[in-house]
C-alpha atoms as a PDB file:
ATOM      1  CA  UNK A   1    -192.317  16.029  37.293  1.00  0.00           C
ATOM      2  CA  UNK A   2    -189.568  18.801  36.632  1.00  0.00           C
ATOM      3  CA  UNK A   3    -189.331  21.673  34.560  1.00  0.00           C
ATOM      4  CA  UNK A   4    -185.984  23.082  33.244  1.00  0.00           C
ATOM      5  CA  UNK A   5    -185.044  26.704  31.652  1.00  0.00           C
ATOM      6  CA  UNK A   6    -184.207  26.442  27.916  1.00  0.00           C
ATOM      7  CA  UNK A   7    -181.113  29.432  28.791  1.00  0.00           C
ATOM      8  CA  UNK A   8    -178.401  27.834  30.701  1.00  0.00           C
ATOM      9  CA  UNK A   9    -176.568  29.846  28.471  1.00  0.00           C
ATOM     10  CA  UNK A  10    -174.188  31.290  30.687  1.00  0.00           C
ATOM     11  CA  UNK A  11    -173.962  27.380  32.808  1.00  0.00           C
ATOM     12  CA  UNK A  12    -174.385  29.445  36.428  1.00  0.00           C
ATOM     13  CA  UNK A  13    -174.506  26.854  39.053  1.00  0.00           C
ATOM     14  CA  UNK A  14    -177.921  29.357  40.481  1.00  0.00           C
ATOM     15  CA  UNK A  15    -179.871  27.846  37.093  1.00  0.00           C
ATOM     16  CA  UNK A  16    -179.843  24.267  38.876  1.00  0.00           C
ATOM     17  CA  UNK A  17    -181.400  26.136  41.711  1.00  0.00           C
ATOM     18  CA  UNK A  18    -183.312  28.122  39.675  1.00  0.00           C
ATOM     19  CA  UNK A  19    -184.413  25.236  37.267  1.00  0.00           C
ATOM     20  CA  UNK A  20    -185.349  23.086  40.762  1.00  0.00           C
ATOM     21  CA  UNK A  21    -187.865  25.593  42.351  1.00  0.00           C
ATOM     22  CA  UNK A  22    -189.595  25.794  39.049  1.00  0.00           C
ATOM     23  CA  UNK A  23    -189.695  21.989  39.578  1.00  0.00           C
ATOM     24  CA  UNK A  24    -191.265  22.481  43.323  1.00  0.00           C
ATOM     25  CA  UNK A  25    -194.146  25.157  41.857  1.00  0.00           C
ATOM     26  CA  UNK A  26    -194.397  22.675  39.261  1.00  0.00           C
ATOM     27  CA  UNK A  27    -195.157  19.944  41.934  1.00  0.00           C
ATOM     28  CA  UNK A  28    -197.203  21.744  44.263  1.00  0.00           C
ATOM     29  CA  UNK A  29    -199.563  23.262  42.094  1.00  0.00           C
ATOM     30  CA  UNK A  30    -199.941  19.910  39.904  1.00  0.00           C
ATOM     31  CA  UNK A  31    -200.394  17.896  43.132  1.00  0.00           C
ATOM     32  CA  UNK A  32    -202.539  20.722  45.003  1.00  0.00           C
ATOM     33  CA  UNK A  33    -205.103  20.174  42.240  1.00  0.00           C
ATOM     34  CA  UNK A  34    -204.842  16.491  42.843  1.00  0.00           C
ATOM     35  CA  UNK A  35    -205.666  16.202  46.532  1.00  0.00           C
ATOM     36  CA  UNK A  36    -208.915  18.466  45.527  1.00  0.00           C
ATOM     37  CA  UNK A  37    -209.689  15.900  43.405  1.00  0.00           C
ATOM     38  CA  UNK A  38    -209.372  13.081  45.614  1.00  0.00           C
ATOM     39  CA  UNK A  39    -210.892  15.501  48.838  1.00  0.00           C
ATOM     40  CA  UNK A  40    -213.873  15.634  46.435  1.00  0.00           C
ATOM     41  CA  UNK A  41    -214.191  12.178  45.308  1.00  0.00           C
ATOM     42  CA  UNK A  42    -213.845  11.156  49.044  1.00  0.00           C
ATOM     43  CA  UNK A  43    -216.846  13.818  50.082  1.00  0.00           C
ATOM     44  CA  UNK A  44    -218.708  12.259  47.445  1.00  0.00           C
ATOM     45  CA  UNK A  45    -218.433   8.927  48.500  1.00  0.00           C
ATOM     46  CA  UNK A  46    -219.013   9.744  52.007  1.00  0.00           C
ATOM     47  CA  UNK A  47    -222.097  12.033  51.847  1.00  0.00           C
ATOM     48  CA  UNK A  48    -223.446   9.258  49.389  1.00  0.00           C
ATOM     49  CA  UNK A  49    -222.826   6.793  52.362  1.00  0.00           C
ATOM     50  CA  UNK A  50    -224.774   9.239  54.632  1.00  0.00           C
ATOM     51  CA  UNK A  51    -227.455   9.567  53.103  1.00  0.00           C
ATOM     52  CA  UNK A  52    -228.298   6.219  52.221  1.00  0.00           C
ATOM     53  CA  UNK A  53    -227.811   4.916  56.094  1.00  0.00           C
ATOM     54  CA  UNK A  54    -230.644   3.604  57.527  1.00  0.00           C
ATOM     55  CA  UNK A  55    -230.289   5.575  60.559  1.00  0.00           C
ATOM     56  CA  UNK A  56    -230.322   8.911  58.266  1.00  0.00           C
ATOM     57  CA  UNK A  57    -232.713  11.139  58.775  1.00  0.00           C
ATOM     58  CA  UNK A  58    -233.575  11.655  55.309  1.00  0.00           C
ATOM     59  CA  UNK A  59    -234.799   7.779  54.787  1.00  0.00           C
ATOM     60  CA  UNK A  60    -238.044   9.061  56.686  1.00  0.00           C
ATOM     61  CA  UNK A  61    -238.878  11.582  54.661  1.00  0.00           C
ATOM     62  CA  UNK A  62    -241.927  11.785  52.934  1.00  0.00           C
ATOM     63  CA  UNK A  63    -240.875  12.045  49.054  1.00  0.00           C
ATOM     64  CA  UNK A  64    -239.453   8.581  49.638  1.00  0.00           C
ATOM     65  CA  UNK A  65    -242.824   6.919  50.273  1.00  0.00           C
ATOM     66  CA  UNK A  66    -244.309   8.377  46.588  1.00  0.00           C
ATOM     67  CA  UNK A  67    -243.802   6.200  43.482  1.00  0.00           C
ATOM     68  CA  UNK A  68    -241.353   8.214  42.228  1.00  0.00           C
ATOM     69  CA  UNK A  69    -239.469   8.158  45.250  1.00  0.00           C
ATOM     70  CA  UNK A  70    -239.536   4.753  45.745  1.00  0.00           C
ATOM     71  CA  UNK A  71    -237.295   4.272  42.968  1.00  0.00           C
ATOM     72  CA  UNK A  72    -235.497   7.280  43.650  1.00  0.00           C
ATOM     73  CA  UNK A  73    -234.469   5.595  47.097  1.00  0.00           C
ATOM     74  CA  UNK A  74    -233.423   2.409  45.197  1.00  0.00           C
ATOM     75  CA  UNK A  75    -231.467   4.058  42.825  1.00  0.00           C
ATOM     76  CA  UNK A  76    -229.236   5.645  45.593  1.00  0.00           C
ATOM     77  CA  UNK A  77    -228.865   2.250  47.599  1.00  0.00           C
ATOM     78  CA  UNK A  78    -227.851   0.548  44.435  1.00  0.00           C
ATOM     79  CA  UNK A  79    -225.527   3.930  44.448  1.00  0.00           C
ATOM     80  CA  UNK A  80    -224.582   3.206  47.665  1.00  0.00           C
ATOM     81  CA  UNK A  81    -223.873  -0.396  47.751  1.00  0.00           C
ATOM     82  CA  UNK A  82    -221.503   0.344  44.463  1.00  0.00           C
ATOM     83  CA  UNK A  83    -219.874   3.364  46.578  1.00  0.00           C
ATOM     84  CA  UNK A  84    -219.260   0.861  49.212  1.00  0.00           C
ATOM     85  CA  UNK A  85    -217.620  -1.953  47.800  1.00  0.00           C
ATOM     86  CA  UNK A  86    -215.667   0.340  45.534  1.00  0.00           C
ATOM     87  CA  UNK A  87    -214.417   2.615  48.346  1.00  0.00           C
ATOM     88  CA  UNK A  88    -211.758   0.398  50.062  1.00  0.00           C
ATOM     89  CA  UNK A  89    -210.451  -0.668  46.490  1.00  0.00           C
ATOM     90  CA  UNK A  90    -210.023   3.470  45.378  1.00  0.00           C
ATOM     91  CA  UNK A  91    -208.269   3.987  48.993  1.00  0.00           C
ATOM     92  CA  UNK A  92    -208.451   7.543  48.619  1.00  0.00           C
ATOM     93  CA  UNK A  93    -207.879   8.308  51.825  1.00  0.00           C
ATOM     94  CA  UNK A  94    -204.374   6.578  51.583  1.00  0.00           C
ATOM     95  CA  UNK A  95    -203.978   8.493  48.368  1.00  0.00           C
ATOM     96  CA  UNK A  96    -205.410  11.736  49.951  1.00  0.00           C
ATOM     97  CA  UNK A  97    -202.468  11.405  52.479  1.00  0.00           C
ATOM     98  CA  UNK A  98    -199.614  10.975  50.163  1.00  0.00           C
ATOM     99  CA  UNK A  99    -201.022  13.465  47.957  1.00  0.00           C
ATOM    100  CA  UNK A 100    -201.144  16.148  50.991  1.00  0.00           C
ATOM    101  CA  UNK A 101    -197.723  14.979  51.861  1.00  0.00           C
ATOM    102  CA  UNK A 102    -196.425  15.167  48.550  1.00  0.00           C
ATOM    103  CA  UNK A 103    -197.524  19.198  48.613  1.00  0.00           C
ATOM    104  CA  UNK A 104    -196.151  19.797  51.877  1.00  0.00           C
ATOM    105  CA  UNK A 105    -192.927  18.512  51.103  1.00  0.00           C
ATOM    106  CA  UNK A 106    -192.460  20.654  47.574  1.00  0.00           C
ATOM    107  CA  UNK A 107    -193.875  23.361  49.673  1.00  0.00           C
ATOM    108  CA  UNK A 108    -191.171  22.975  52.278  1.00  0.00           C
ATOM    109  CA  UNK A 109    -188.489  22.538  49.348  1.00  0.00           C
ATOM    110  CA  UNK A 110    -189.656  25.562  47.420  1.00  0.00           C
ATOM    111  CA  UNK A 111    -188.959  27.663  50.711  1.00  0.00           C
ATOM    112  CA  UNK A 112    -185.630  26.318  51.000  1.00  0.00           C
ATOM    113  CA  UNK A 113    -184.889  27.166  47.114  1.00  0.00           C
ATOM    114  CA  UNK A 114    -186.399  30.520  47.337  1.00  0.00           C
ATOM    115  CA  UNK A 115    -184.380  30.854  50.454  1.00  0.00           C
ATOM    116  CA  UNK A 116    -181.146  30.515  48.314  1.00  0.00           C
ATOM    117  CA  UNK A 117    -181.963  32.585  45.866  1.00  0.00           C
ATOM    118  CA  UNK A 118    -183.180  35.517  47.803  1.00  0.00           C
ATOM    119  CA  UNK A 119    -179.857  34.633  49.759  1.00  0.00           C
ATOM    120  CA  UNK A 120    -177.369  34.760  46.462  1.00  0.00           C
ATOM    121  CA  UNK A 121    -179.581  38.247  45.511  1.00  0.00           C
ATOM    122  CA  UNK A 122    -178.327  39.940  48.942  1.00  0.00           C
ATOM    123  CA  UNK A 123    -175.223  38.522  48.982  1.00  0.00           C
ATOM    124  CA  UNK A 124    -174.274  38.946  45.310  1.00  0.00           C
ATOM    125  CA  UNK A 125    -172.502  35.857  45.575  1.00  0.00           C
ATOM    126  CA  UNK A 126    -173.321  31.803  45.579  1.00  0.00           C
ATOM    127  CA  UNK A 127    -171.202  31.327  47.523  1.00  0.00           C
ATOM    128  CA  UNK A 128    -170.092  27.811  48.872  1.00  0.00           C
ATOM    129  CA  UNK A 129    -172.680  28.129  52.077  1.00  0.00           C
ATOM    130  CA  UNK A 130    -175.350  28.347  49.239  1.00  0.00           C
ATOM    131  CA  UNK A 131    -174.203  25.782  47.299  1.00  0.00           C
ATOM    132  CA  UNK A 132    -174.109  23.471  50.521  1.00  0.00           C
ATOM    133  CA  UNK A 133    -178.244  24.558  50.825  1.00  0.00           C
ATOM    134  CA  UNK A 134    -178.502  23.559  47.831  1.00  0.00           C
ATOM    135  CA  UNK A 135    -177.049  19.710  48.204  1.00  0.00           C
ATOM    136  CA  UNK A 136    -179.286  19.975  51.214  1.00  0.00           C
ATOM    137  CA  UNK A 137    -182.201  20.493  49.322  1.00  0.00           C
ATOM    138  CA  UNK A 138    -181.275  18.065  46.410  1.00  0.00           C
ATOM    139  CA  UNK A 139    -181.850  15.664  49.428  1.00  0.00           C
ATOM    140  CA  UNK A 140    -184.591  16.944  49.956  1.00  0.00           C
ATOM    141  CA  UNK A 141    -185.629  16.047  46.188  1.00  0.00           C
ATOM    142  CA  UNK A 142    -184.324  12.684  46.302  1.00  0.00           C
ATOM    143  CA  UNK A 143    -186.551  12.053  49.360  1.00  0.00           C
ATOM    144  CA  UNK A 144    -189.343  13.675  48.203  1.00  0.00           C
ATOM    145  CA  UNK A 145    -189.468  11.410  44.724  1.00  0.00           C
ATOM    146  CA  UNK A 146    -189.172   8.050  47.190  1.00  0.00           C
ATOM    147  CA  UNK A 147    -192.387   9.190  48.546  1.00  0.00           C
ATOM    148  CA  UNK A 148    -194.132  10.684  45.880  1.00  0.00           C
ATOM    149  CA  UNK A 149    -197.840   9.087  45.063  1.00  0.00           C
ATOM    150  CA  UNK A 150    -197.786   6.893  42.358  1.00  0.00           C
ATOM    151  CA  UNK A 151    -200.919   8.238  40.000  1.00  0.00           C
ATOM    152  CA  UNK A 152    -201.604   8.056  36.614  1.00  0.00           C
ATOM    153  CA  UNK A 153    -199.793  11.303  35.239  1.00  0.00           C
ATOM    154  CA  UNK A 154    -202.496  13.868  33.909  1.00  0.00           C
ATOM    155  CA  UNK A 155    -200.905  15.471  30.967  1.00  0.00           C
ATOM    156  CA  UNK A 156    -203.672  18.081  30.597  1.00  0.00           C
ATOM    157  CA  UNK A 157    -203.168  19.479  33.908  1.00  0.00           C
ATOM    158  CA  UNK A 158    -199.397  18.929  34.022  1.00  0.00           C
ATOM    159  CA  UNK A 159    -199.642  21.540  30.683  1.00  0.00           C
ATOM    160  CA  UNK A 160    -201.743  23.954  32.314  1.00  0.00           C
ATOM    161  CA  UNK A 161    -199.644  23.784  35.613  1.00  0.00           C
ATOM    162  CA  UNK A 162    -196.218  24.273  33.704  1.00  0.00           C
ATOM    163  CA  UNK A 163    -197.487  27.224  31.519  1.00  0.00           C
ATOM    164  CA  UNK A 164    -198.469  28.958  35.404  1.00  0.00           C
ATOM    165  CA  UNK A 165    -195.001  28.184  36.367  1.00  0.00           C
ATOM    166  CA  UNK A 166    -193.291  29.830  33.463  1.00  0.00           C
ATOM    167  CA  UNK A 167    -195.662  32.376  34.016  1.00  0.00           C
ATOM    168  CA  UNK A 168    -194.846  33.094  37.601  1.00  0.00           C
ATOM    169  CA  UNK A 169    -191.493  32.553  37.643  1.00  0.00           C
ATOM    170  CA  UNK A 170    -190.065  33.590  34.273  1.00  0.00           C
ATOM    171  CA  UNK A 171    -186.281  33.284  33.858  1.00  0.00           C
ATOM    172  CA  UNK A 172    -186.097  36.913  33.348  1.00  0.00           C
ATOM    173  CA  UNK A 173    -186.635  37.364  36.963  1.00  0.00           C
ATOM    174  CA  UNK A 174    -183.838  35.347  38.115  1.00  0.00           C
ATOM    175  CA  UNK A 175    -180.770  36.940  40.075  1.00  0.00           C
ATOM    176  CA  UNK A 176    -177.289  35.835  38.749  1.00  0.00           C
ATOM    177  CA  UNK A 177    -174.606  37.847  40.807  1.00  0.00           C
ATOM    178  CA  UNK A 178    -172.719  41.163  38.973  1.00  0.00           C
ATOM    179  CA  UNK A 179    -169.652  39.023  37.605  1.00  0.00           C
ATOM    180  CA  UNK A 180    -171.907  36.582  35.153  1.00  0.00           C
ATOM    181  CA  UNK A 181    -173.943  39.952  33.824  1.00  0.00           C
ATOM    182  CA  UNK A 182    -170.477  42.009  33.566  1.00  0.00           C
ATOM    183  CA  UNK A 183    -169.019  38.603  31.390  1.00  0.00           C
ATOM    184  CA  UNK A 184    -172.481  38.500  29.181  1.00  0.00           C
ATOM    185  CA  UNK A 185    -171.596  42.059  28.447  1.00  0.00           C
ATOM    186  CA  UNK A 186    -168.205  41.479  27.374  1.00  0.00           C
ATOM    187  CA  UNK A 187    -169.086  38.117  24.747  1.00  0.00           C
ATOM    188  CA  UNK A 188    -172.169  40.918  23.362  1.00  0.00           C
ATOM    189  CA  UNK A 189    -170.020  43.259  22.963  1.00  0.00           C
END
């Protein structure tokens, strides 16, 4: 998933940069939401597991011996059973991992991209050292997108993700060293 600024009017190089750590928020909230999902799913599959094991605890209890607990008890083995068989297809704890992964990477590539940026601020410059961080981290990307999970894309919450991102980092915000705001001037003026 990436998200791009709509004003590369002035065609900086820092934009890419810029434009790319929207891309990482984009990613790790978007994929931060999905490993709750699946950290739920799993808990819900496991605790249903528990519960149901003959060696629980909670098979003894007395509600399970009254009528209505009789078929309450049946109802979650049938649960069970379905939980079961269904778990190893779902492999959520393989898709758990890459998900985690997935965030940790983004995470570790939105440092790097902030890094620049903060680095260009100070500096005033982007210079060629920056622009070699950069490369660096479009390696990074490349990587990243080989080991990205494979899931069904949720459009809703890719909507509500991207509208946080613009939100968070609006292009307003964005350093672009002296000479690019001095030129701006100028083609106003």
């Amino acid at each position: 998933m990436s998200i791009h600024s709509e004003e590369k009017r002035n065609n900086h190089p820092l934009w890419d940069v810029y434009d790319l750590l929207r891309t990482a928020s984009l990613n790790i909230k978007y994929h931060s939401v999905i490993v709750r999902r699946l950290h739920r799913a799993n808990s819900f599959m496991e605790v249903t597991l528990a519960l149901v094991a003959p060696s629980s605890a909670i098979a003894g209890l007395w509600f399970w011996k009254t009528a209505t607990g009789v078929y309450a008890w049946k109802f979650l083995a049938v649960l069970a059973a379905v939980v079961a068989l269904l778990k190893p297809l779902f492999k959520l704890a393989d898709r758990l991992r890459r998900a985690e992964e997935s965030v940790t990477g983004y995470r570790s590539l939105y440092h790097d991209l902030e890094t620049i940026g903060i680095l260009a601020r100070e500096r005033e410059s982007y210079d060629e050292e920056l622009k070699a961080r950069f490369h660096e981290a479009l390696q990074k990307k490349k990587q990243l997108l080989t080991q990205e999970p494979v899931l069904a894309i949720d459009k809703k919450l890719r909507a509500a993700c991207q509208q946080e991102v613009i939100e968070e980092l609006p292009t307003r915000g964005f350093y672009f060293p002296r000479r690019i705001h001095d030129e701006r001037r100028k083609e106003a003026g």
